[in-house]
C-alpha atoms as a PDB file:
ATOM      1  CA  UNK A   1      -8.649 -10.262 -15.219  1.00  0.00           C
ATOM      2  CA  UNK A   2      -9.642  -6.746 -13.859  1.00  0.00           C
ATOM      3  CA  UNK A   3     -13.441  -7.365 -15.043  1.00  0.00           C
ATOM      4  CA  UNK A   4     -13.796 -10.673 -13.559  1.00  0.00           C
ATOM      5  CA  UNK A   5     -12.500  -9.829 -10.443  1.00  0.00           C
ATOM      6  CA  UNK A   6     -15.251  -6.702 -10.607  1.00  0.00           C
ATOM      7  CA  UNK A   7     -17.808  -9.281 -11.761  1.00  0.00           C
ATOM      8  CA  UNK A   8     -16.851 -11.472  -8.997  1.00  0.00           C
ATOM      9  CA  UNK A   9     -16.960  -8.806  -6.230  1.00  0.00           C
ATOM     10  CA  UNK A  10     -20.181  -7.850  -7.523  1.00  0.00           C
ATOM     11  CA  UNK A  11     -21.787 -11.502  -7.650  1.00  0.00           C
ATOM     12  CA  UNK A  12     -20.197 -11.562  -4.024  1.00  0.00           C
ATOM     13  CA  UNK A  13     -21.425  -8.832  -2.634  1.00  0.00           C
ATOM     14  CA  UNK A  14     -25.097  -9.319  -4.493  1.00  0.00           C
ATOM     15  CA  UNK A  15     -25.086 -12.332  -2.595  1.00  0.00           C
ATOM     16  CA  UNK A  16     -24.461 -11.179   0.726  1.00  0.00           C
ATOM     17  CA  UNK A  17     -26.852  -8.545   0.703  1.00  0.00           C
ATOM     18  CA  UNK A  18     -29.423 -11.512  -0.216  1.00  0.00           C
ATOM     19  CA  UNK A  19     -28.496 -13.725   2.046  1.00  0.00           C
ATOM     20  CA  UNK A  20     -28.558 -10.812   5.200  1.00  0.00           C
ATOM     21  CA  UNK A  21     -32.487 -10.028   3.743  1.00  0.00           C
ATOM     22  CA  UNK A  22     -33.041 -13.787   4.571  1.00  0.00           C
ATOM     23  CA  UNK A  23     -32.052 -13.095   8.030  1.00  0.00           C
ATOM     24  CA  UNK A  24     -28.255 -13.596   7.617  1.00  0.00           C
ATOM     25  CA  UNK A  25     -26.379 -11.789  10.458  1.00  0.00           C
ATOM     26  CA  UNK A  26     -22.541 -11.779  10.154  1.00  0.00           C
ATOM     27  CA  UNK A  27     -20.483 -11.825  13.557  1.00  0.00           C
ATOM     28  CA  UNK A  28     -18.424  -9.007  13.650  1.00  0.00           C
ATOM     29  CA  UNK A  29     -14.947 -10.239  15.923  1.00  0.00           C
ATOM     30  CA  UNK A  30     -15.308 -13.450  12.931  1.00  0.00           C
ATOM     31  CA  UNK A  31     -15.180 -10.795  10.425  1.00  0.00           C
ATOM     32  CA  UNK A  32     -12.285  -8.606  11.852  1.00  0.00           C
ATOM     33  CA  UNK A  33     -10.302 -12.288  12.243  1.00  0.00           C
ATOM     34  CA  UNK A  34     -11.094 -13.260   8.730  1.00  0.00           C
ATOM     35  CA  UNK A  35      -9.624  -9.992   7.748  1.00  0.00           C
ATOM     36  CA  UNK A  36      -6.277 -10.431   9.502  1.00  0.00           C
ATOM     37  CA  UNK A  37      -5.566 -13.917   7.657  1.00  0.00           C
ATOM     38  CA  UNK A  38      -6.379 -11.778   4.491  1.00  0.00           C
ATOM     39  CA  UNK A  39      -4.427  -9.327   5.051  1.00  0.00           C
ATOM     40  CA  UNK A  40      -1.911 -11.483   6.380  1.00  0.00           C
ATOM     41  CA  UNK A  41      -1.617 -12.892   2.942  1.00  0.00           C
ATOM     42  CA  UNK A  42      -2.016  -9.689   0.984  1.00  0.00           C
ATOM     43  CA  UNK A  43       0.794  -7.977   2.467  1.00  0.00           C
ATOM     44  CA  UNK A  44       2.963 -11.225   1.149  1.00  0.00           C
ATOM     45  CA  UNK A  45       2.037 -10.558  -2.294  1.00  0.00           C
ATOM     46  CA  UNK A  46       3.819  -8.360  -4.876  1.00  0.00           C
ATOM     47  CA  UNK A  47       1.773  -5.212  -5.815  1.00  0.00           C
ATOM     48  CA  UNK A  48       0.557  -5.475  -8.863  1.00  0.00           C
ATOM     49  CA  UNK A  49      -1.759  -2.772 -11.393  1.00  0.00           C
ATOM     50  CA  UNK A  50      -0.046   0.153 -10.371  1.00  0.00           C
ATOM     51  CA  UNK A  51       3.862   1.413  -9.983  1.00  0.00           C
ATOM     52  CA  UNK A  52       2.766   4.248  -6.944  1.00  0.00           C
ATOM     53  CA  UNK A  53       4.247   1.567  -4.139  1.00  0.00           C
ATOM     54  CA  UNK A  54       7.355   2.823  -6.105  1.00  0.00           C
ATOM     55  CA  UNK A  55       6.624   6.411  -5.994  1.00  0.00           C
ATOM     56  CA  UNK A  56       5.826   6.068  -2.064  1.00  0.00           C
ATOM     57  CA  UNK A  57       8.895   3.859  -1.274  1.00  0.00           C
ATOM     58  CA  UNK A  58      10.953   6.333  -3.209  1.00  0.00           C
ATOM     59  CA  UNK A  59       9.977   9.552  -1.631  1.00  0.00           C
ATOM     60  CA  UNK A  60      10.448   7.745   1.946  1.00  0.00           C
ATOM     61  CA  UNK A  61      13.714   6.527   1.004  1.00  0.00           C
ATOM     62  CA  UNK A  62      14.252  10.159  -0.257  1.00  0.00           C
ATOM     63  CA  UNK A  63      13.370  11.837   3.294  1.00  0.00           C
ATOM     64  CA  UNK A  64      15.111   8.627   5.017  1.00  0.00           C
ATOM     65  CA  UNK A  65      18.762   9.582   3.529  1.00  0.00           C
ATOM     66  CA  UNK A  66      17.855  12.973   4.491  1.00  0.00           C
ATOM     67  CA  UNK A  67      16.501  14.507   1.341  1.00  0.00           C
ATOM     68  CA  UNK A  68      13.653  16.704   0.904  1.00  0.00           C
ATOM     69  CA  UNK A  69      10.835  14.834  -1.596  1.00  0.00           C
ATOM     70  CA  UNK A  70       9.515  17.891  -1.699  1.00  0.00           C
ATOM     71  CA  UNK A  71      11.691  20.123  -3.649  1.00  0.00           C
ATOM     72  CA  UNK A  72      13.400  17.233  -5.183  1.00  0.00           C
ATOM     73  CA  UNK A  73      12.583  14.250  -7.184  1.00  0.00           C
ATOM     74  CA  UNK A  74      13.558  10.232  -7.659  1.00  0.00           C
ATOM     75  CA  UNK A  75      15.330  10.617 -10.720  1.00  0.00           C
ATOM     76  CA  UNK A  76      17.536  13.738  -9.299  1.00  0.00           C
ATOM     77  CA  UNK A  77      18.036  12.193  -6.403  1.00  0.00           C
ATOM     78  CA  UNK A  78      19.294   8.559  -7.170  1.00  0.00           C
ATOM     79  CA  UNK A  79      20.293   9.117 -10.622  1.00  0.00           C
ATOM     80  CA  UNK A  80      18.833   7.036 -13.542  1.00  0.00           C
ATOM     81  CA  UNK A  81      19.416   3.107 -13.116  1.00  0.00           C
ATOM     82  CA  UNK A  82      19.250   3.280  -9.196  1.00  0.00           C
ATOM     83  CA  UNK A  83      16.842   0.735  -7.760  1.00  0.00           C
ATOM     84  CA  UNK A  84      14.665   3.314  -6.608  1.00  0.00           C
ATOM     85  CA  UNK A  85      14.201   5.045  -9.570  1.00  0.00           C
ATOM     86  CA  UNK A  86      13.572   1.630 -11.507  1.00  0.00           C
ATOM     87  CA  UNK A  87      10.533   1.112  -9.238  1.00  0.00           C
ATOM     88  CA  UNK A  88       9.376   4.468  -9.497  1.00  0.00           C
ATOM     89  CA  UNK A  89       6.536   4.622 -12.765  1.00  0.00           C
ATOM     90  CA  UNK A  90       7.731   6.940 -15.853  1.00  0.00           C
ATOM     91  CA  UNK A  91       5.693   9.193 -15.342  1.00  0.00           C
ATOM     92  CA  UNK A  92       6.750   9.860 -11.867  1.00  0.00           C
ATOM     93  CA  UNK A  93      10.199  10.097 -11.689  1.00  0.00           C
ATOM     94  CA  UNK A  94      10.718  13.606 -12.340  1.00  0.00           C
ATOM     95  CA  UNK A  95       7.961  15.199  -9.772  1.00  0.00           C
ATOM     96  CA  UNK A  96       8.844  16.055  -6.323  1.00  0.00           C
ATOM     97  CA  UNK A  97       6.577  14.562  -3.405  1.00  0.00           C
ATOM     98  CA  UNK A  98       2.642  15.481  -3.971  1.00  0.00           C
ATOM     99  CA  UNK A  99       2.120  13.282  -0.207  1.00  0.00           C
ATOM    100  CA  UNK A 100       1.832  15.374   3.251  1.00  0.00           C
ATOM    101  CA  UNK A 101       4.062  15.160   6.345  1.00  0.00           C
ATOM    102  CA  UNK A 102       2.234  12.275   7.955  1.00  0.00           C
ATOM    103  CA  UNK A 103       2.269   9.623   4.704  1.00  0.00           C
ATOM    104  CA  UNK A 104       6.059  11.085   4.148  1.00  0.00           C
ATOM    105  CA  UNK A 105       6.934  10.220   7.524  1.00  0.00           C
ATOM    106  CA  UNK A 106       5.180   6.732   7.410  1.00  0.00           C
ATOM    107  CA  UNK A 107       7.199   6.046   3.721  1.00  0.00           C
ATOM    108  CA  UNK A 108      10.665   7.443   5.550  1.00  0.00           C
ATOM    109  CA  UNK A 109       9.781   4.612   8.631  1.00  0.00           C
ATOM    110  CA  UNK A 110       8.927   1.689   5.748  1.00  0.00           C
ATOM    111  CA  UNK A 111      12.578   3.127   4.239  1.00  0.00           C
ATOM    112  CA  UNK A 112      14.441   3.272   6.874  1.00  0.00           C
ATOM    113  CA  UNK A 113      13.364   0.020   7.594  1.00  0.00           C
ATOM    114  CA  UNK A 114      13.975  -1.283   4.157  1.00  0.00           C
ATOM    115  CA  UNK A 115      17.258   0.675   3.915  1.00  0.00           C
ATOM    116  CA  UNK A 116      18.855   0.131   0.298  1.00  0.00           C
ATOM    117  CA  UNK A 117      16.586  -3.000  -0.447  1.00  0.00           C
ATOM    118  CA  UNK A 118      13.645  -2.023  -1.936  1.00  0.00           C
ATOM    119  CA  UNK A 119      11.897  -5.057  -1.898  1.00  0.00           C
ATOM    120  CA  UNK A 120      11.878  -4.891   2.031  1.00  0.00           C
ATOM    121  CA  UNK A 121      10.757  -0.951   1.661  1.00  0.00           C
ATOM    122  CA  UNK A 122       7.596  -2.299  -0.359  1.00  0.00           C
ATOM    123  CA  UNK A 123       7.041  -4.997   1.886  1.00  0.00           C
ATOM    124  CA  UNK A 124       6.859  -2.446   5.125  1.00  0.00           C
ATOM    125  CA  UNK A 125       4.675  -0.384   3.153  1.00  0.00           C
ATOM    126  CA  UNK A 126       2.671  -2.732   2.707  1.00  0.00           C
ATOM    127  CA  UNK A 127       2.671  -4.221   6.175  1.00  0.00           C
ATOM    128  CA  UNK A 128       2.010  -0.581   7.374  1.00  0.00           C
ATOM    129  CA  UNK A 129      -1.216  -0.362   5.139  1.00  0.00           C
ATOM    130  CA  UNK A 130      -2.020  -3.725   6.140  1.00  0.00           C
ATOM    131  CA  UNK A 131      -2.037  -2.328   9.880  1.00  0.00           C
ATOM    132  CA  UNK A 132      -4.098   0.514   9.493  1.00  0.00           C
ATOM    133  CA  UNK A 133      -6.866  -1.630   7.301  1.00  0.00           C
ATOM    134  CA  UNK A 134      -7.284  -3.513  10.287  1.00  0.00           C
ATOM    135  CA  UNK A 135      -6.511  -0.654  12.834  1.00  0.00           C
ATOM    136  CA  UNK A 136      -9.606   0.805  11.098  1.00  0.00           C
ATOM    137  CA  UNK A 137     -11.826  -2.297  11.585  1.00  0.00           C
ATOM    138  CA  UNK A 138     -10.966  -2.308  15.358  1.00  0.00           C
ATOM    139  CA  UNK A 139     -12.415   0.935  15.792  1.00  0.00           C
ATOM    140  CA  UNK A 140     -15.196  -0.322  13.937  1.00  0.00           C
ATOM    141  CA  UNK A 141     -15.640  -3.291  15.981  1.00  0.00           C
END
């Protein structure tokens, strides 16, 4: 699935770049709208190829109860079994915080925010990212 969404990005963007070298000029306020809807739906969907939204949720949730992800970890934190930890990949749950101040700050907002549900935490996350994609593209604009 990975590959043919690579393929398919690749096909896609091969055919923009023809179609702008037949005189194809996007508009860039349509582009920046077409974005939000996307990212409108993409912050709706479950992450999926990768288990660091648990990681990130974790360390926030950490620093939200008033923890330090820093010098402590998920698993010594909220014990094995706790939601948090479940979300958190293998490989991860024993290693403190490796994010700076700002990121843990924005994880212990998405926390707080989520409080004990995690699927709400990953869902603010996500909204937050979703923000800043398009906070980006304003600038741009």
């Amino acid at each position: 699935m990975l590959y043919t969404g690579d393929v398919l990005a690749c096909l896609g963007l091969a055919g923009m770049l023809w179609a702008h070298s037949q005189g194809w000029h996007p508009n860039p306020r349509r582009m920046l709208l077409i974005s939000t809807a996307v990212v409108a739906v993409m912050v709706s969907l479950a992450p999926v190829g990768s288990s660091d939204v648990g990681s990130y949720v974790a360390y926030g949730r950490i620093t939200a109860q008033g923890g330090n992800p820093y010098v402590t970890n998920p698993l010594a934190f909220f014990g094995p079994g706790a939601p948090y930890t479940n979300v958190v990949g293998d490989m991860w749950k024993s290693t403190p915080s490796v994010y700076g101040p700002f990121a843990t700050w924005i994880q212990a907002f998405a926390a707080w925010v989520g409080g004990p549900h995690v699927a709400t935490t990953v869902w603010m996350w996500m909204i937050l990212n979703g923000a800043v994609f398009l906070g980006v593209g304003w600038v741009l604009l």
